[in-house]
Protein backbone atom coordinates (compact mmCIF):
# COMPACT_ATOMS: atom_id res chain seq x y z
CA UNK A 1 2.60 1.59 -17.60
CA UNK A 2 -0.29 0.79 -15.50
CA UNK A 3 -3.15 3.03 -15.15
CA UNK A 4 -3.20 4.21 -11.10
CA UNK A 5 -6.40 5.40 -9.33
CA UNK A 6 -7.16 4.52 -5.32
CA UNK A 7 -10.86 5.15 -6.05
CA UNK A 8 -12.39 3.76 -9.07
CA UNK A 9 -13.61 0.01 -8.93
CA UNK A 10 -12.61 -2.10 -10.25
CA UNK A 11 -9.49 -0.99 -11.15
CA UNK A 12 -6.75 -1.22 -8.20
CA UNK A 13 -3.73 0.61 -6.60
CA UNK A 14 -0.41 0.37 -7.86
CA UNK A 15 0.44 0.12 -4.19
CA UNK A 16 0.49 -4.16 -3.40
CA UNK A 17 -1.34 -4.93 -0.21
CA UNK A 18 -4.08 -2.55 -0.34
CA UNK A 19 -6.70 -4.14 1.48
CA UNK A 20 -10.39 -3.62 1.12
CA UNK A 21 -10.86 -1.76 3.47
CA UNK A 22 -8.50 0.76 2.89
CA UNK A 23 -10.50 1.10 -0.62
CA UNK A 24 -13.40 1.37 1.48
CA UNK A 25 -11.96 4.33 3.47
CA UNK A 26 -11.29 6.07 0.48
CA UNK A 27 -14.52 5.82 -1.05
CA UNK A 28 -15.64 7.20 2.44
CA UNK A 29 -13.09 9.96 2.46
CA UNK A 30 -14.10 10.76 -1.27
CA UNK A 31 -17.61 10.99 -0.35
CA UNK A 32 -17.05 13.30 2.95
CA UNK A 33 -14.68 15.25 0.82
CA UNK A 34 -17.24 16.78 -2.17
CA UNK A 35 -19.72 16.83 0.45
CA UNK A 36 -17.62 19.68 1.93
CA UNK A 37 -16.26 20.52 -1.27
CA UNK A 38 -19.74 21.95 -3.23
CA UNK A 39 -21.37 23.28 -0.20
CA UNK A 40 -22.13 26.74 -0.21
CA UNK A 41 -19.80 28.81 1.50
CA UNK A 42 -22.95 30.78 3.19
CA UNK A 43 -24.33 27.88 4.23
CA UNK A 44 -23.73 25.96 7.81
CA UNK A 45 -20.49 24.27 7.19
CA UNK A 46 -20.51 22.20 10.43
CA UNK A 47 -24.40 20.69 9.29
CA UNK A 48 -23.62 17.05 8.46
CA UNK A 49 -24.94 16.30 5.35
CA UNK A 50 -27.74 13.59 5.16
CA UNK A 51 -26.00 11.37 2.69
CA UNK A 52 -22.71 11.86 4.09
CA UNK A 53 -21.58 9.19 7.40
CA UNK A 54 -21.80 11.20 10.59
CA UNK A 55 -18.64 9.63 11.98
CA UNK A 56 -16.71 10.99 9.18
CA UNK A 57 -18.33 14.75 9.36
CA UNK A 58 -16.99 14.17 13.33
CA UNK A 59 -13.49 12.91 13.04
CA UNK A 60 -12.53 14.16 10.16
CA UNK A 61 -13.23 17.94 10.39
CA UNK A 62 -11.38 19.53 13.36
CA UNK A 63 -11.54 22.94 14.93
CA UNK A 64 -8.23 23.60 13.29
CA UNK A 65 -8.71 22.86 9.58
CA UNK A 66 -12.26 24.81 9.98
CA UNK A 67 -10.14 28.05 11.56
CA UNK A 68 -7.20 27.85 8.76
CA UNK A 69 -8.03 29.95 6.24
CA UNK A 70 -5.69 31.28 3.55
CA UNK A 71 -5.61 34.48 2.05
CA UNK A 72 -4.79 32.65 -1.84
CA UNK A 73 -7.06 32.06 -4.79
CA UNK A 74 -7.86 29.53 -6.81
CA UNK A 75 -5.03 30.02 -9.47
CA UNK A 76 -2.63 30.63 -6.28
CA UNK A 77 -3.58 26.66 -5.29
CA UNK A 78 -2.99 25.81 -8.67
CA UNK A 79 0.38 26.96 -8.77
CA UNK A 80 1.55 25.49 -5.10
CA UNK A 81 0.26 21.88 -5.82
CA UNK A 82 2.41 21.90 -8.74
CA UNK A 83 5.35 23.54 -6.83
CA UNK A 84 4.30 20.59 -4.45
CA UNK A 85 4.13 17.62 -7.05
CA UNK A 86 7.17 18.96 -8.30
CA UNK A 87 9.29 18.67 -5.19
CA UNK A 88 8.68 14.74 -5.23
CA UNK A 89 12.66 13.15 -4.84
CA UNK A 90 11.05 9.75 -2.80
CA UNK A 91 8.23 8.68 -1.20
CA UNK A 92 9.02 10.78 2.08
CA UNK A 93 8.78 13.71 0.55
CA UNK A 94 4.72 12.94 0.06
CA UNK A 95 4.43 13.73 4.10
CA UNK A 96 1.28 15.53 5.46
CA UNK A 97 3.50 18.11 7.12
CA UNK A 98 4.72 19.53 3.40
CA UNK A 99 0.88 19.07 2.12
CA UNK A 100 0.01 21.36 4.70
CA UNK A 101 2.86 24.24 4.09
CA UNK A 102 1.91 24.12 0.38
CA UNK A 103 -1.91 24.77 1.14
CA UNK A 104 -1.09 26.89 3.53
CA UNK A 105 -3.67 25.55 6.32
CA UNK A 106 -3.82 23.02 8.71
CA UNK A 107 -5.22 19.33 8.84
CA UNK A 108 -7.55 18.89 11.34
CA UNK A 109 -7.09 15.29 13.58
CA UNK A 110 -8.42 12.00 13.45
CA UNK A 111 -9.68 9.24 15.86
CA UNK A 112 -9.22 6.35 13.41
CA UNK A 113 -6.57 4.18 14.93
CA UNK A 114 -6.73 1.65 12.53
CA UNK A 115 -6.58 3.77 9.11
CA UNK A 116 -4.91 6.98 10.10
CA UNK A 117 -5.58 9.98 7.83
CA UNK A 118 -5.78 13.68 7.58
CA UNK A 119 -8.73 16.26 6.54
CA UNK A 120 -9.30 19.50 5.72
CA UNK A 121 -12.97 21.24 4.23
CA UNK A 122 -14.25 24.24 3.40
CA UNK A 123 -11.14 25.98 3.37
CA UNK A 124 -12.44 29.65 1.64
CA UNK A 125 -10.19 31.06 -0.97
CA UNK A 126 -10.32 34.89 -1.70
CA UNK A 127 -12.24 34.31 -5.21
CA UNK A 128 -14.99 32.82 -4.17
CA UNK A 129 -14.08 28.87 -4.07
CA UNK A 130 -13.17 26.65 -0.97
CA UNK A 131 -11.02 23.70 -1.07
CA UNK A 132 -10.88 20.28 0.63
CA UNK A 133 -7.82 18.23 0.41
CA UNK A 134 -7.44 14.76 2.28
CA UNK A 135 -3.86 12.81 3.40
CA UNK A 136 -3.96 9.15 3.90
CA UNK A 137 -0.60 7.89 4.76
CA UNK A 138 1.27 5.19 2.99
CA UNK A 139 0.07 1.40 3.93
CA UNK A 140 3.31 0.29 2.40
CA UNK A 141 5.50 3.45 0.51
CA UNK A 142 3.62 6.15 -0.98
CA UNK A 143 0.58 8.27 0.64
CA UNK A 144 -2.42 9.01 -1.25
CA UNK A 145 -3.80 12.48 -1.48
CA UNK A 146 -6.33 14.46 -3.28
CA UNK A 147 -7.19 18.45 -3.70
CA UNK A 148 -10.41 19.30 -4.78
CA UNK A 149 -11.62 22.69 -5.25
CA UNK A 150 -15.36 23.88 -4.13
CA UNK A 151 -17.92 26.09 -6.48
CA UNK A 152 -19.29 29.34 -4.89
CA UNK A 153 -23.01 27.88 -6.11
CA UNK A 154 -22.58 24.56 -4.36
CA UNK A 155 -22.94 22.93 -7.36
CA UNK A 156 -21.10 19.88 -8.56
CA UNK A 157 -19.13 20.85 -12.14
CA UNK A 158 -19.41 17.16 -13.44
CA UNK A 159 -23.50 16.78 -13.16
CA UNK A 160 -24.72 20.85 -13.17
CA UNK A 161 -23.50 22.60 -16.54
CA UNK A 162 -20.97 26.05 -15.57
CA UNK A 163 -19.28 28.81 -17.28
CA UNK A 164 -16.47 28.67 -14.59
CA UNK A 165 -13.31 26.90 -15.12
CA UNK A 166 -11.50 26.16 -11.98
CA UNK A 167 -8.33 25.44 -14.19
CA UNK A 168 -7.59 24.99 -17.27
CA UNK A 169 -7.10 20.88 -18.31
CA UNK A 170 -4.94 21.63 -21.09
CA UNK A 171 -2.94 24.13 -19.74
CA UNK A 172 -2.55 22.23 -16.34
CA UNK A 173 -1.31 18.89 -18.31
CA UNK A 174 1.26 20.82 -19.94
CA UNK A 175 2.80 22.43 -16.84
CA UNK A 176 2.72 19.03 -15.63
CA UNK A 177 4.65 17.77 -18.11
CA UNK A 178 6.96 20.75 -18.08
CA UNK A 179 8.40 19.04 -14.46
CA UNK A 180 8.42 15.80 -15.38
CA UNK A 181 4.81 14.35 -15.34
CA UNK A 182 3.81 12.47 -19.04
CA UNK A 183 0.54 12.70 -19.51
CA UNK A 184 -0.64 9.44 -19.65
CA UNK A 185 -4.90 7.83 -19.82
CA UNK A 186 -8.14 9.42 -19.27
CA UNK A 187 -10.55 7.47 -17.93
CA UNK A 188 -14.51 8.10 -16.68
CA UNK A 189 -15.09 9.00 -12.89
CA UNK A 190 -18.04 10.36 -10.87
CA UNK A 191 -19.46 11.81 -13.61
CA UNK A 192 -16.11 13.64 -15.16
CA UNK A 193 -13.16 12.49 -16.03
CA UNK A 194 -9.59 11.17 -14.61
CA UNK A 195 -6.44 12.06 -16.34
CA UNK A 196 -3.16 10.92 -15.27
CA UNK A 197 0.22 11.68 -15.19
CA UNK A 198 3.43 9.78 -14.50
CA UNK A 199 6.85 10.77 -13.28
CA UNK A 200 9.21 7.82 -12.89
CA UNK A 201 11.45 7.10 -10.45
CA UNK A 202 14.37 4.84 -9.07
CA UNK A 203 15.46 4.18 -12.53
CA UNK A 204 11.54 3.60 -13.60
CA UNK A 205 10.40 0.63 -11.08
CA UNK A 206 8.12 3.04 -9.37
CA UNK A 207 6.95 6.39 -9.96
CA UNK A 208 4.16 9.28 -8.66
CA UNK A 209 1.10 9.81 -10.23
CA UNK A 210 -0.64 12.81 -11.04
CA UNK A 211 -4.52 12.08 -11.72
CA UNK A 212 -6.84 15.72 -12.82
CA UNK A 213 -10.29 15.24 -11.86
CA UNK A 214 -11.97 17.07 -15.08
CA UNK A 215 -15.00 18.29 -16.21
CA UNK A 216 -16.50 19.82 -19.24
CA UNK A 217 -17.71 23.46 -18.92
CA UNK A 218 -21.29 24.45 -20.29
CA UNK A 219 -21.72 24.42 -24.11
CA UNK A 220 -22.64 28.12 -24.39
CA UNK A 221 -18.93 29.01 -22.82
CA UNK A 222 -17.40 26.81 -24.89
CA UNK A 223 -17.47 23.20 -23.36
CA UNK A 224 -14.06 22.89 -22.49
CA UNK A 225 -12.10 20.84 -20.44
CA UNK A 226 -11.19 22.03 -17.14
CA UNK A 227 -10.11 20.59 -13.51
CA UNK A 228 -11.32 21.01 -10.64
CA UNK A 229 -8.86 19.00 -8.44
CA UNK A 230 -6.41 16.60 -8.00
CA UNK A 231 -5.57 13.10 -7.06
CA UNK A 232 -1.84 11.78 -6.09
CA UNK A 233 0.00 8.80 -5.04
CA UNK A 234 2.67 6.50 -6.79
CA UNK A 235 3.39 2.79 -6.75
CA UNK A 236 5.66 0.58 -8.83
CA UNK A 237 5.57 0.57 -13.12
């Protein structure tokens, strides 16, 4: 079994025929993403950030995902993706529409006509976090997504040390595995760590993938592994 990642270089996507510059849109989307992801709540959410492309502050954050915001916390989230993840019979059923009635929120639109995809930032949840989670629509079968959860401090877990654990790594592998998902490598990325997790299907020739984005909590709480967010898409064994 392959390893599967749409965002670290230079490994590539199970998916054949993903072109540069669809990796290129992820990295962008990735970028955009934790930029809305570790600001502060407090702060001026609709200030681009200085290292983040204006075009993608402007077409990727609409008046509706800013207005969406659900009344769940962070273990809430938790518990939907994996309903979510779970739910996976075939490729169809990794549509933005069911993305969006698992986080209960909306996407907000896009101009891109060439690369289609869906955001939503700086969606507050009722302990403190906000999440971000971006939709990019399958080139050939699967779409990729990712969930990513946002720290009250505006910090970033993997390079500023933290007592809080968003959720458990250990515990979140296992429930994974508990619907299908075997835990599979774990691999460096942006400072953390990306663990995946692989559910076969049509009799093993393809398959969804489950990837934690980790990080290790500060030393005096422990230094544990926990996760902050998610990656998923699928392609063939």
């Amino acid at each position: 079994m392959k390893w599967v990642t749409r965002r670290v270089q230079p490994m590539r996507s199970r998916q054949t025929g993903t072109g540069s510059s669809f990796f290129s849109l992820s990295l962008m989307l990735l970028a955009a993403g934790l930029q809305g992801a570790c600001a502060d709540p407090r702060g001026d959410s609709t200030t681009p950030s200085a290292s983040a492309p204006v075009t993608a502050q402007h077409t990727t954050a609409g008046d509706r995902s800013e207005s969406s915001k659900p009344r769940i916390g962070s273990q809430e989230l938790e518990a939907r993706l994996l309903r979510f993840v779970d739910g996976f019979k075939s490729p169809a059923d990794m549509n933005y529409m069911r993305l969006e009635a698992a986080l209960g929120a909306k996407f907000g639109g896009t101009s891109d006509s060439v690369h289609p995809f869906h955001v939503m930032k700086n969606i507050p949840l009722s302990d403190g976090y906000t999440f971000y989670a971006t939709h990019i629509p399958a080139e050939k079968i699967f779409a990729s997504m990712e969930v990513a959860v946002g720290f009250p401090e505006g910090i970033d877990p993997t390079r500023t040390p933290t007592s809080r654990c968003v959720w458990d790594a250990t515990t979140l592998s296992r429930k994974l595995e508990e619907t299908g998902y075997k835990r599979g490598g774990q691999r460096p990325f942006q400072g953390g760590w990306l663990r995946q997790h692989w559910r076969p299907l049509n009799d093993g020739t393809q398959g969804f993938s489950v990837a934690l984005l980790i990080y290790r909590t500060s030393e005096d709480s422990g230094s544990r592994e926990c996760a902050y967010g998610i990656q998923i898409d699928g392609g063939k064994s």
